[in-house]
Protein backbone atom coordinates (compact mmCIF):
# COMPACT_ATOMS: atom_id res chain seq x y z
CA UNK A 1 -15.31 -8.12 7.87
CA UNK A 2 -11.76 -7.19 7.18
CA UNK A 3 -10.83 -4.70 5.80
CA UNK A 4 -7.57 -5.38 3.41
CA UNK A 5 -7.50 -3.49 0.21
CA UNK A 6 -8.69 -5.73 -2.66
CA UNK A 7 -7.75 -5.24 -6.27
CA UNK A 8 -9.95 -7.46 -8.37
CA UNK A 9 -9.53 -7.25 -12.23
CA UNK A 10 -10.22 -9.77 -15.31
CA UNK A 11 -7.61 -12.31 -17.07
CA UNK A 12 -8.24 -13.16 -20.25
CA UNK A 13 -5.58 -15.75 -19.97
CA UNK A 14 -7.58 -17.48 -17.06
CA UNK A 15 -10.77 -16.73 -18.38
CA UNK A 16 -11.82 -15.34 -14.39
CA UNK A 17 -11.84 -13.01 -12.52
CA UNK A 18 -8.51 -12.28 -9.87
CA UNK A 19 -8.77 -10.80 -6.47
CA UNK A 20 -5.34 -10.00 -5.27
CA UNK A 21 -4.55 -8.32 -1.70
CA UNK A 22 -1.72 -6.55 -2.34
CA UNK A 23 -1.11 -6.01 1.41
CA UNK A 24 -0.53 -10.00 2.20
CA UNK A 25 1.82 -11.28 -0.15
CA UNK A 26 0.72 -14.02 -1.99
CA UNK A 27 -3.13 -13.61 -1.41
CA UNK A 28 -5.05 -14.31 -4.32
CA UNK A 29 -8.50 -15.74 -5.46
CA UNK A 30 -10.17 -16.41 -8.53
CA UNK A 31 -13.88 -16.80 -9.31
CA UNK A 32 -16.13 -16.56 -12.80
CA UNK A 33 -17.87 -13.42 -11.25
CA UNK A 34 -16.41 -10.65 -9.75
CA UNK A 35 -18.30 -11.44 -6.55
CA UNK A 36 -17.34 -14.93 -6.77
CA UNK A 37 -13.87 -13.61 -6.62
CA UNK A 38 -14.06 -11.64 -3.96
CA UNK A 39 -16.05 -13.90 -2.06
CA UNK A 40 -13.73 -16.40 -2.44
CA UNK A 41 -10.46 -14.27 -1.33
CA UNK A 42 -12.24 -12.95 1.46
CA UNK A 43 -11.85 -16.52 2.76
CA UNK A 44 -8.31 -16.64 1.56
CA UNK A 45 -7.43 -13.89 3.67
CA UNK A 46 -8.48 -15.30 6.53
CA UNK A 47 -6.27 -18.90 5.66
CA UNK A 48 -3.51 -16.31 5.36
CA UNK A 49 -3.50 -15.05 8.41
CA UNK A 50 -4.87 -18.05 10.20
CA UNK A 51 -1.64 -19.37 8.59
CA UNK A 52 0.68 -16.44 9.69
CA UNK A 53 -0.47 -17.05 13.09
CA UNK A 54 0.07 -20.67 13.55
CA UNK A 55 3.74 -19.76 11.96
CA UNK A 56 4.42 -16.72 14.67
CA UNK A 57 4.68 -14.68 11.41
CA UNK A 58 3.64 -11.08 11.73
CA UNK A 59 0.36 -9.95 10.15
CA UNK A 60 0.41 -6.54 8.89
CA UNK A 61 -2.69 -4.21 9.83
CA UNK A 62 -5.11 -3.31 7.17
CA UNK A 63 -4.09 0.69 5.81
CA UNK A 64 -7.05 1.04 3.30
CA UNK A 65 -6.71 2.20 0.20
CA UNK A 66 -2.52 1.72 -1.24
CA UNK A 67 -0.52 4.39 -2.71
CA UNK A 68 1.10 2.26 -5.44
CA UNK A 69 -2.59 0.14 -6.41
């Protein structure tokens, strides 16, 4: 399981639920449920840093819960 800090909150705009991790830029899911959405960006994180990887890009470690969130 990893362990990246998840935000997950509703938008009325998209009519779903968003599951950003604020810790890997750009990370973000969707889903109609709130554990559809966090289902879903637990498999985005892993893209990302599949991703960050394959581009020698550094991949920060997880620090739990954020200051700032």
């Amino acid at each position: 399981m990893l362990k990246y800090e998840v935000i997950i909150y509703w938008s009325q705009e998209d009519l779903a639920f968003i599951a950003e991790v604020p810790e890997l830029p750009g990370c973000a899911a969707d889903g109609k449920t709130y554990q559809q959405a966090l289902a879903n960006v637990q498999v985005v994180i892993q893209e990302w840093i599949d991703t960050a990887k394959e581009l020698g890009r550094p991949i920060p470690s997880p620090k739990g819960r954020l200051i700032f969130a």
